[in-house]
C-alpha atoms as a PDB file:
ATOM      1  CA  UNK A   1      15.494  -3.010  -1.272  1.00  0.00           C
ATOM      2  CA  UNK A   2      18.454  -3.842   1.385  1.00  0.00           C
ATOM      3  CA  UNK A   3      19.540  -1.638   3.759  1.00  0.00           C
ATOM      4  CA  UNK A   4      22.562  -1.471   2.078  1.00  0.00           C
ATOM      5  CA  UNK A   5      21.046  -0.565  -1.226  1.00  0.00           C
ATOM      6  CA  UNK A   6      18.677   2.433   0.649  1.00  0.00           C
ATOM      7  CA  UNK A   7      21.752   4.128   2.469  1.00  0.00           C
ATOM      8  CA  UNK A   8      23.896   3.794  -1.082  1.00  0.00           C
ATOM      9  CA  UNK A   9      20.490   5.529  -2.612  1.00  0.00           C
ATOM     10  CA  UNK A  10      20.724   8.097   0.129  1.00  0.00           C
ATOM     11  CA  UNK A  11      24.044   9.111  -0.347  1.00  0.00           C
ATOM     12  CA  UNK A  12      23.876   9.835  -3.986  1.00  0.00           C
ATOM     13  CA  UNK A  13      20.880  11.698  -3.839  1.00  0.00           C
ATOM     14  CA  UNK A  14      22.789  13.691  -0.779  1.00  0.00           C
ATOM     15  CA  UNK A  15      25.460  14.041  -3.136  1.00  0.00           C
ATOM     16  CA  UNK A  16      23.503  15.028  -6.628  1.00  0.00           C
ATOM     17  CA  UNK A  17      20.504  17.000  -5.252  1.00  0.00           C
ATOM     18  CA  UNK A  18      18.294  14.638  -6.765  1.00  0.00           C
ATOM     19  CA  UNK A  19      16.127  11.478  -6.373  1.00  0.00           C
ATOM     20  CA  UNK A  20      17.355   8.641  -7.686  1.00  0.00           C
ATOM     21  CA  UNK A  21      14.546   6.329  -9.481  1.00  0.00           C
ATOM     22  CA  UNK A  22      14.099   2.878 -10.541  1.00  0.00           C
ATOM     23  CA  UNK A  23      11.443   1.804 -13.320  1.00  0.00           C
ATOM     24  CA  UNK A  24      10.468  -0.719 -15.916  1.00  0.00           C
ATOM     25  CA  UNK A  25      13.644  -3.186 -16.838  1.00  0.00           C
ATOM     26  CA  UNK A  26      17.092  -2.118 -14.938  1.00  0.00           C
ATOM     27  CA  UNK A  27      16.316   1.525 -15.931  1.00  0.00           C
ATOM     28  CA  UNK A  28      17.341   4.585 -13.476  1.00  0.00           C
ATOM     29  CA  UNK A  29      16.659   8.188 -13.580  1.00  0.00           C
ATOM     30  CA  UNK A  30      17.691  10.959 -11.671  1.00  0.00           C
ATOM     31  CA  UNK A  31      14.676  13.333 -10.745  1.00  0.00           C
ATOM     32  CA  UNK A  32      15.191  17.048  -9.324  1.00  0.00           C
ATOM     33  CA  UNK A  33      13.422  17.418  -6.296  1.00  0.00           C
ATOM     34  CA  UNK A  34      11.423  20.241  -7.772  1.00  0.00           C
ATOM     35  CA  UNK A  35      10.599  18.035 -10.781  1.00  0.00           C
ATOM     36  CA  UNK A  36       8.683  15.560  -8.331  1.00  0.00           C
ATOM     37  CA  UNK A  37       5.032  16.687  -9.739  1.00  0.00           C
ATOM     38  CA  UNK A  38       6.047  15.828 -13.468  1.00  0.00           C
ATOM     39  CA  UNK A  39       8.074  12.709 -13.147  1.00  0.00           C
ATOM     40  CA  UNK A  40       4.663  11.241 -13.846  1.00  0.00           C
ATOM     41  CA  UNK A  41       6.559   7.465 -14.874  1.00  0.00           C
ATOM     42  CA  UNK A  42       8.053   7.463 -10.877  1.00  0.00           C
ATOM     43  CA  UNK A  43       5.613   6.012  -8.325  1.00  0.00           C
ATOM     44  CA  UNK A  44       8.330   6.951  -6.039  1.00  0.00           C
ATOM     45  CA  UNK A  45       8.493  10.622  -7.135  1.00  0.00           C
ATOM     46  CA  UNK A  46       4.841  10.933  -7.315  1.00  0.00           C
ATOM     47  CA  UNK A  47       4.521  10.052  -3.679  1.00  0.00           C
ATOM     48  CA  UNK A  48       7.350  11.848  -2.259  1.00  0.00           C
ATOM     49  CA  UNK A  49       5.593  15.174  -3.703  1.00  0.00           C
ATOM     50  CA  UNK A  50       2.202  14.217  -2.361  1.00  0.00           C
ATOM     51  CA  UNK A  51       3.470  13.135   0.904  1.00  0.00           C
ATOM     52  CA  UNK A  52       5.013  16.409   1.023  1.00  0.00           C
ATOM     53  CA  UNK A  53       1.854  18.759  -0.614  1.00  0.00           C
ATOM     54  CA  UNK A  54      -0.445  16.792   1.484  1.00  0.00           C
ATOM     55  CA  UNK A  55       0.478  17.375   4.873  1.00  0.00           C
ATOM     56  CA  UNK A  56       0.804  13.483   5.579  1.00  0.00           C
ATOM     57  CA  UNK A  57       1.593  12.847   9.579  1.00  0.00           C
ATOM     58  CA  UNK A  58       0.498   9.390   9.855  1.00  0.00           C
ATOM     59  CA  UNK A  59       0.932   6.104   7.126  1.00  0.00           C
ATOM     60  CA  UNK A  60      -1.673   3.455   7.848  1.00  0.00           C
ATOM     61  CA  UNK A  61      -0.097   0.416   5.699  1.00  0.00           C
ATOM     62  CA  UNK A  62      -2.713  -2.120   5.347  1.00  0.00           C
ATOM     63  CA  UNK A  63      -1.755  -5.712   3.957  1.00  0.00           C
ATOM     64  CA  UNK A  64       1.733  -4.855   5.188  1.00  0.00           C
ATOM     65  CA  UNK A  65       3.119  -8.855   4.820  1.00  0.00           C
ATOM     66  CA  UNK A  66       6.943  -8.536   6.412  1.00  0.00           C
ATOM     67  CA  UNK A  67       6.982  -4.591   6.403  1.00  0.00           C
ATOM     68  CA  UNK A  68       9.175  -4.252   2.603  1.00  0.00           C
ATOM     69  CA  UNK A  69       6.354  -1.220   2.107  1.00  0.00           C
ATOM     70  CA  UNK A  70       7.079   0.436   5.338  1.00  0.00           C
ATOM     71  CA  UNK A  71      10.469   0.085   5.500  1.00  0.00           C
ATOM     72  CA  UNK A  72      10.966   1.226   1.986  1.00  0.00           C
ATOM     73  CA  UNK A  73       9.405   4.348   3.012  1.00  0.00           C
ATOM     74  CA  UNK A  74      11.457   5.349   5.448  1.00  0.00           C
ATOM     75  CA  UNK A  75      13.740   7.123   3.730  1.00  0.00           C
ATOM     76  CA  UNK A  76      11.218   9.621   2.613  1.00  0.00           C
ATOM     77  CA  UNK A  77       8.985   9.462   5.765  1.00  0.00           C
ATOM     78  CA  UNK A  78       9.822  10.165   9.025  1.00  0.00           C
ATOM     79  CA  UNK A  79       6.582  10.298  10.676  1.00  0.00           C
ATOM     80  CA  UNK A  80       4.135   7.723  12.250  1.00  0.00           C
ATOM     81  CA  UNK A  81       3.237   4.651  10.249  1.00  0.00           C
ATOM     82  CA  UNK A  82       0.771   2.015  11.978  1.00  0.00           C
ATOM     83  CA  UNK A  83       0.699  -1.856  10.003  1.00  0.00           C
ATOM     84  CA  UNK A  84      -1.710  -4.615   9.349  1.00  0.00           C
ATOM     85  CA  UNK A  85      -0.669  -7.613   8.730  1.00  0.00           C
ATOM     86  CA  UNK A  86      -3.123 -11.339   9.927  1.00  0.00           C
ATOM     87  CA  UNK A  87      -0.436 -14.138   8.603  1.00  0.00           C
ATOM     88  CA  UNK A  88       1.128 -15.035  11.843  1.00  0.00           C
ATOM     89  CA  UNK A  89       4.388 -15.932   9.919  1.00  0.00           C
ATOM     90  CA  UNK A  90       4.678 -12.568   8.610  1.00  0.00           C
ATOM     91  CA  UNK A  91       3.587 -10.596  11.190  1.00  0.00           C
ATOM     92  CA  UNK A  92       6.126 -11.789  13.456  1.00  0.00           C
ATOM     93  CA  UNK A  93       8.424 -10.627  10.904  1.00  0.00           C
ATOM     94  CA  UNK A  94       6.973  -7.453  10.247  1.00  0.00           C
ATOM     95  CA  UNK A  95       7.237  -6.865  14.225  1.00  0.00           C
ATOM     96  CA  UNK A  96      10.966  -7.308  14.462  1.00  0.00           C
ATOM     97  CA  UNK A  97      10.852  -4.811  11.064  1.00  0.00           C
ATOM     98  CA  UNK A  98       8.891  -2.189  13.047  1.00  0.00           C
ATOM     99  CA  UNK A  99      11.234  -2.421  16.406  1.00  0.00           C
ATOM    100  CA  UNK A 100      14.158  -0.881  14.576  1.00  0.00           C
ATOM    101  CA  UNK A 101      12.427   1.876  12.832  1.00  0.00           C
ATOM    102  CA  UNK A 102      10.165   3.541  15.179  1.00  0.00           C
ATOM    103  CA  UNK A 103       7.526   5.210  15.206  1.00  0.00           C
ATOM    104  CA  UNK A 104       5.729   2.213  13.724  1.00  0.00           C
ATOM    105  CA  UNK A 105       2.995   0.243  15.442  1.00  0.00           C
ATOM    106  CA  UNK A 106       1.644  -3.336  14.256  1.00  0.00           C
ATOM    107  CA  UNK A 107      -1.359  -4.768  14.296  1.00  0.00           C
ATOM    108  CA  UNK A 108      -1.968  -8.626  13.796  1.00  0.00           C
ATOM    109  CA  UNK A 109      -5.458  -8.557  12.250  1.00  0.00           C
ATOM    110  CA  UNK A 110      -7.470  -7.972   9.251  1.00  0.00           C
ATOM    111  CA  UNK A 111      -9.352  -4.994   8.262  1.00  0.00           C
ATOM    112  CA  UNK A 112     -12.413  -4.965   6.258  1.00  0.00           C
ATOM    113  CA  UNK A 113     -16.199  -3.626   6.182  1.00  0.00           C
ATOM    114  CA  UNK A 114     -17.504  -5.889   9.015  1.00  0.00           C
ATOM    115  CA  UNK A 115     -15.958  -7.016  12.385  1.00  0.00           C
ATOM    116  CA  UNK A 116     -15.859 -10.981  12.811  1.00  0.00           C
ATOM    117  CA  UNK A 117     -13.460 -13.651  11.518  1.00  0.00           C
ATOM    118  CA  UNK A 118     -12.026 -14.786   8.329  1.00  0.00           C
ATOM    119  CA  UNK A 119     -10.464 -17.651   6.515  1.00  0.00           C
ATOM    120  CA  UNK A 120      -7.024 -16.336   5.099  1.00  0.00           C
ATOM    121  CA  UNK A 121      -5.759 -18.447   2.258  1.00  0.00           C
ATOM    122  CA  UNK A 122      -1.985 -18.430   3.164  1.00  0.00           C
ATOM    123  CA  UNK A 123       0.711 -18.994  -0.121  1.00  0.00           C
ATOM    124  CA  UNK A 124       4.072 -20.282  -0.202  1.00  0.00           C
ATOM    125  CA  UNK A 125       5.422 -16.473  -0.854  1.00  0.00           C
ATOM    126  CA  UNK A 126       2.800 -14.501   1.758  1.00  0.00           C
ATOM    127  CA  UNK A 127       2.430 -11.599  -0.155  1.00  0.00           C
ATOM    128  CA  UNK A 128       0.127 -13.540  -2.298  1.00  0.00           C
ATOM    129  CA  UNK A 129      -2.166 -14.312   0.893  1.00  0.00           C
ATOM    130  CA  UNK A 130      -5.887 -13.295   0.625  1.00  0.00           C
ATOM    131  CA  UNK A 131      -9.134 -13.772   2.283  1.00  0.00           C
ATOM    132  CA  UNK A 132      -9.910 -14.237  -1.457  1.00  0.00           C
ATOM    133  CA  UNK A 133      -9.035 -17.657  -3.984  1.00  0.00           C
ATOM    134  CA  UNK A 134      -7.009 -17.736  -6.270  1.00  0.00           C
ATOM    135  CA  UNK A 135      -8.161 -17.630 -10.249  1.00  0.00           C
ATOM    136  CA  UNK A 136      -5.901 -19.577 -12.596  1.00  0.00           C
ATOM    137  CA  UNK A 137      -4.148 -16.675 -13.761  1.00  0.00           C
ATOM    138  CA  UNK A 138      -2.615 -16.091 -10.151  1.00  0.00           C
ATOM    139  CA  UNK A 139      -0.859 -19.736 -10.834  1.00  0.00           C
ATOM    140  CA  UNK A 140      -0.085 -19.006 -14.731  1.00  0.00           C
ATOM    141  CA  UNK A 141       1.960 -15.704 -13.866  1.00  0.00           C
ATOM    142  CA  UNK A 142       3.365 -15.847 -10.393  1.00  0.00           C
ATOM    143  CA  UNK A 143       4.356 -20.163 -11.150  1.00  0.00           C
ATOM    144  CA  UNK A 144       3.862 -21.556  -7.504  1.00  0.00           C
ATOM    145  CA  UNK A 145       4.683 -18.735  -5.678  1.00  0.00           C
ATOM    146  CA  UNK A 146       1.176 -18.240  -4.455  1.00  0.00           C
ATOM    147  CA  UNK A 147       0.118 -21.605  -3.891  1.00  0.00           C
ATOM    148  CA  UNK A 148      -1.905 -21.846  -1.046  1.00  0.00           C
ATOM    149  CA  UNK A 149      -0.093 -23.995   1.901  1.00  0.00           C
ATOM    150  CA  UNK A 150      -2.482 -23.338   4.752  1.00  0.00           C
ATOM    151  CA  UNK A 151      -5.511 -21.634   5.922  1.00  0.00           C
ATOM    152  CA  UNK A 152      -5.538 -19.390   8.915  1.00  0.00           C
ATOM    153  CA  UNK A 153      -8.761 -18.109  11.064  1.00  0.00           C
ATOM    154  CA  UNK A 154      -7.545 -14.142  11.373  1.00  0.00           C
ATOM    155  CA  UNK A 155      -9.895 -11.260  13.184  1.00  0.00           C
ATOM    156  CA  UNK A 156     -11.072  -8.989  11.113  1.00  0.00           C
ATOM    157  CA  UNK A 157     -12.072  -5.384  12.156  1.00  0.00           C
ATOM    158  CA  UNK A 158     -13.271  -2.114  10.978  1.00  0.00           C
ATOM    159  CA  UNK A 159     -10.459   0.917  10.610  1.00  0.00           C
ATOM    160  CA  UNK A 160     -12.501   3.101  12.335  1.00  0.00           C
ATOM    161  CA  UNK A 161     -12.768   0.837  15.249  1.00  0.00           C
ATOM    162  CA  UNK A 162      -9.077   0.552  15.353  1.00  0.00           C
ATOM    163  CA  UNK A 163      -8.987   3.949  14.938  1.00  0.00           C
ATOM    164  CA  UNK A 164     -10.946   4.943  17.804  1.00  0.00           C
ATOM    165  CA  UNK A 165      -8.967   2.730  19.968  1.00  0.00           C
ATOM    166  CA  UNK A 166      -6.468   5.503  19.595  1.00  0.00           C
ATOM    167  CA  UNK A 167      -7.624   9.226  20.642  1.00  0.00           C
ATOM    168  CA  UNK A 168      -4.496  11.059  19.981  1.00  0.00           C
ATOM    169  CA  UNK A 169      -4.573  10.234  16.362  1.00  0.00           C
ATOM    170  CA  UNK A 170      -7.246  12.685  16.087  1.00  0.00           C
ATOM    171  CA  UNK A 171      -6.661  15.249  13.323  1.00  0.00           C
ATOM    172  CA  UNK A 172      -3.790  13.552  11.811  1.00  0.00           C
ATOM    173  CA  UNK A 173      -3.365  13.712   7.777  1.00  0.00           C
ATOM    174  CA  UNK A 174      -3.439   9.938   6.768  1.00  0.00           C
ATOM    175  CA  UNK A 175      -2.209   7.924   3.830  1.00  0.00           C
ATOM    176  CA  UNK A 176      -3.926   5.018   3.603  1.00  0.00           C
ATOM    177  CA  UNK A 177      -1.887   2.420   1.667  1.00  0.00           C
ATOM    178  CA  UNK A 178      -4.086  -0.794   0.729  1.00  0.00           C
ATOM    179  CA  UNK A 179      -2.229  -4.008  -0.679  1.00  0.00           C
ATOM    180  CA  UNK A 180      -5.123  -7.185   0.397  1.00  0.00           C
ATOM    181  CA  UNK A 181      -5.125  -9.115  -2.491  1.00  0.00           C
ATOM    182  CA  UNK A 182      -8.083  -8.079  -3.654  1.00  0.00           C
ATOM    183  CA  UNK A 183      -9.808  -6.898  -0.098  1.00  0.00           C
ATOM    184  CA  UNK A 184      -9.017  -3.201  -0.960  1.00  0.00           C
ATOM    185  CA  UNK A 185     -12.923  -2.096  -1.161  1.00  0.00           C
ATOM    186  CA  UNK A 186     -13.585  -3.693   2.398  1.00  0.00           C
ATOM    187  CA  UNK A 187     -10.873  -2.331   4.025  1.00  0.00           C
ATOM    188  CA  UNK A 188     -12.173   1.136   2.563  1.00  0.00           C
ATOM    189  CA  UNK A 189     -15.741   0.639   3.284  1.00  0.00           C
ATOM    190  CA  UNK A 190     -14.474   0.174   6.717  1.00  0.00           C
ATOM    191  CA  UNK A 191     -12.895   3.418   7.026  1.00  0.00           C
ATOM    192  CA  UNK A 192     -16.111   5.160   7.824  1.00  0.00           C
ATOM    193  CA  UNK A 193     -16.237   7.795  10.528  1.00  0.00           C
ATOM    194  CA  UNK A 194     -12.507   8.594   9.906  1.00  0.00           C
ATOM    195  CA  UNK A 195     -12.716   8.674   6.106  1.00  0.00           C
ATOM    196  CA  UNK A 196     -12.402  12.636   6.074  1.00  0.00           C
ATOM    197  CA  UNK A 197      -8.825  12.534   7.787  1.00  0.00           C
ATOM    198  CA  UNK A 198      -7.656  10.184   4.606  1.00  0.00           C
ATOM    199  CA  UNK A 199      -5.676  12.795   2.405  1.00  0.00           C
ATOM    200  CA  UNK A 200      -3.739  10.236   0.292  1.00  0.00           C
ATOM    201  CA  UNK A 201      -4.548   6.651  -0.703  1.00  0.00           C
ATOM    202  CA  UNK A 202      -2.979   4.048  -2.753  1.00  0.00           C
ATOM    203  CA  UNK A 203      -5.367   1.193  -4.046  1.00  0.00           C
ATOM    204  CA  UNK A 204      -4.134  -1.833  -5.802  1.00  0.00           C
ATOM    205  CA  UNK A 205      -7.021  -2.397  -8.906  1.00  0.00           C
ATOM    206  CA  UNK A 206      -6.488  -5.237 -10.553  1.00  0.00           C
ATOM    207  CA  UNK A 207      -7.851  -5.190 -14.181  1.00  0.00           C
ATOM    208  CA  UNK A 208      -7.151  -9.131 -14.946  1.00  0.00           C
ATOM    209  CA  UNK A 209      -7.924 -10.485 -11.317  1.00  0.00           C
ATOM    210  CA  UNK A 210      -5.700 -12.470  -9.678  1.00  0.00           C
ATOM    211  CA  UNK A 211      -8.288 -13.534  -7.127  1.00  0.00           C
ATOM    212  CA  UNK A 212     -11.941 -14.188  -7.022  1.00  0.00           C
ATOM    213  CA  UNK A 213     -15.010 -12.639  -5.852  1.00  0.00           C
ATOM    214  CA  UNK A 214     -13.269  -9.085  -6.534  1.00  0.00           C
ATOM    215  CA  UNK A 215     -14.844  -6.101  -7.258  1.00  0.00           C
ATOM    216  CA  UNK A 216     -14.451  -4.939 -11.081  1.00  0.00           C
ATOM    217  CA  UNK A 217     -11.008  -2.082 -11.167  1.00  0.00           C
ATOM    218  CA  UNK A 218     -13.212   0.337 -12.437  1.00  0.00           C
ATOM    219  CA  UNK A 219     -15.888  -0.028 -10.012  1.00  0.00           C
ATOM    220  CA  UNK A 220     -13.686   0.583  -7.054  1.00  0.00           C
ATOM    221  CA  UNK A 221     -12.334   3.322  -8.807  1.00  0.00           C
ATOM    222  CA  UNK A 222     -15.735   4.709  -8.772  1.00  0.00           C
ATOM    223  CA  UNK A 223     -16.353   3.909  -5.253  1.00  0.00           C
ATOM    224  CA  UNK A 224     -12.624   6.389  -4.252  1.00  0.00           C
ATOM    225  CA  UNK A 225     -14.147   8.940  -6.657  1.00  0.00           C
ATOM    226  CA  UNK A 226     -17.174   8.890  -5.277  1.00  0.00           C
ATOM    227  CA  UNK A 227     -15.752   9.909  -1.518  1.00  0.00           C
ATOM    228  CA  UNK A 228     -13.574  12.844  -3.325  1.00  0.00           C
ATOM    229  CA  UNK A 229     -10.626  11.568  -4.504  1.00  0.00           C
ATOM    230  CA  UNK A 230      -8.648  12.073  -7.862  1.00  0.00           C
ATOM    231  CA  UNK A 231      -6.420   9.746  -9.227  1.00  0.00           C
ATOM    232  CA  UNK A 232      -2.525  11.000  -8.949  1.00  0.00           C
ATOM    233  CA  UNK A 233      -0.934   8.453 -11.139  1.00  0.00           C
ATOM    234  CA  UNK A 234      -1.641   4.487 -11.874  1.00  0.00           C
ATOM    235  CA  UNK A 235       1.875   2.490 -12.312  1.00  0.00           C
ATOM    236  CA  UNK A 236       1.783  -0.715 -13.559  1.00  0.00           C
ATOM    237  CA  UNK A 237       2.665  -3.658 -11.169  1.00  0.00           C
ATOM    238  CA  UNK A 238       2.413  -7.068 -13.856  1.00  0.00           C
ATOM    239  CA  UNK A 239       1.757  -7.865 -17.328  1.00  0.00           C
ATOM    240  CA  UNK A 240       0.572 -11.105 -18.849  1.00  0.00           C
ATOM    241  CA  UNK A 241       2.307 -12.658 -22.185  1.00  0.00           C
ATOM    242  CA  UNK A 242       0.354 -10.763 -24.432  1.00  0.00           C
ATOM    243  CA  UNK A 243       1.404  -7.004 -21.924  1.00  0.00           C
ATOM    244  CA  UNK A 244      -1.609  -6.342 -20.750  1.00  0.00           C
ATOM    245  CA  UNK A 245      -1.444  -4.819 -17.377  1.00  0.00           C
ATOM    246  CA  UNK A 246      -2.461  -7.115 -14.776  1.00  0.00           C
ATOM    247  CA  UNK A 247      -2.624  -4.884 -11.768  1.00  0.00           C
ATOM    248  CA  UNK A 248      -1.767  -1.258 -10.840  1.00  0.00           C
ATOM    249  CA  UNK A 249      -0.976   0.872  -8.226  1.00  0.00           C
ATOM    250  CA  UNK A 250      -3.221   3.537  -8.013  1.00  0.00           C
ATOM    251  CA  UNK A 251      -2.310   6.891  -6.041  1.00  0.00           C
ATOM    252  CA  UNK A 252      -5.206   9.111  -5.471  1.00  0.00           C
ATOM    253  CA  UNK A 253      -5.730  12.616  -3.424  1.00  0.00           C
ATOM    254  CA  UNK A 254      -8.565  14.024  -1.915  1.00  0.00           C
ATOM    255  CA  UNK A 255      -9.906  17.097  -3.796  1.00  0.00           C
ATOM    256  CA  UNK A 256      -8.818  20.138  -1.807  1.00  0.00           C
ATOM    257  CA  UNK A 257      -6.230  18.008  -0.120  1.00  0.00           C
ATOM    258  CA  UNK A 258      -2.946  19.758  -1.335  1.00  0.00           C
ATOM    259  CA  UNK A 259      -1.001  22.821   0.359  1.00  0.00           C
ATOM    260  CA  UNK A 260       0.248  25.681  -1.541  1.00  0.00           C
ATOM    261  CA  UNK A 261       4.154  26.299  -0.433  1.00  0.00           C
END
């Protein structure tokens, strides 16, 4: 979304008391803020509450390409985000994003479950980059959008490491945003010694994969369940010709993570 289009957004929910939300085709609703928790078809809506009931100080936004995530959230996040992004080319772009919207730190690497280097398949469009290749299906849906133009050598390192780095982060509330092209799992596996200050994640599972050598949706669903979190709402991303769902978004909250008012 534009700037433009965010502070015209703004103003009408200023002006109405309530969120304005896009989904599916060109459709718009207008959710009262105290109607957040059931607007269950609004990603937007659905985060908004849990950003609020969680206590989130700090947005780690992993797979960040140019910074659209991060500066989409904005308007309903005022705190600390820190990005990861390895494509030079976009990372250069998601710096300049970051220096107008502070507090927002960058980081020009890759994040995953080991420390060492990796071969990043870079497409055309580089939000379809991945340390992953492509399956047929990424070329049927997306045309050549994500056709692979060069290969880059990118560091990879664990969260926690990164993490440590950084001392006064301790005892933050994080949401941990993953969007790796099918790297989601690493990224997690990396989290390790700060997994318990997670509060809030969003995990993109992809149920017809897009990319190879992926871990099956439901088995990384298992995997987020397994370290105490509840899924929040899945919102469909794609669909192929015949509808099915290609990939979701997937919010999920740690059990125990949500404040009464």
């Amino acid at each position: 979304m534009s700037m433009w289009r965010r502070k015209a957004r703004s103003w009408v929910e200023r002006l109405t008391g309530h969120d304005v939300i896009r989904f599916g085709q060109g459709s718009i609703a207008f959710v009262r803020r105290s109607d957040r928790e059931v607007a269950w078809f609004s990603y937007r809506s659905q985060l908004k509450h849990l950003l609020a009931k969680t206590g989130v100080d700090l947005v780690l936004d992993v797979g960040a390409n140019e910074g659209q995530y991060a500066g989409g959230l904005r308007g309903d996040f005022a705190g600390e985000i820190i990005s990861f992004e390895p494509v030079a080319s976009a990372f250069g772009r998601l710096r300049t994003a970051a220096a107008s919207a502070p507090p927002w730190r960058v980081h020009n690497m890759a994040l995953g479950s080991h420390a060492g280097t990796g071969l990043m398949h870079v497409s055309k469009e580089t939000k379809f980059s991945s340390l992953h290749a492509q399956t047929p299906l990424s070329g049927e849906r997306f045309r050549d959008a994500p056709a692979t133009v060069a290969d880059e050598v990118v560091p990879i390192r664990r969260l926690d490491d990164v993490l440590d780095e950084a001392p006064e982060l301790a005892g933050r509330r994080i949401f941990l945003k993953m969007d790796t092209q099918g790297h989601d799992l690493e990224v997690f596996s990396g989290a390790g010694r700060w997994l318990d200050n997670i509060v809030l994640l969003q995990s993109e599972l992809s149920v017809l994969p897009l990319y190879d050598g992926i871990e099956h949706w439901t088995s990384c669903l298992a995997r987020y369940e397994e370290a105490g979190f509840g899924v929040a709402g899945m919102f469909p991303i794609c669909r192929d010709g015949s509808n099915r769902v290609i990939e979701y978004d997937c919010l999920m909250v740690r059990s125990g993570a949500t404040r009464t008012a």
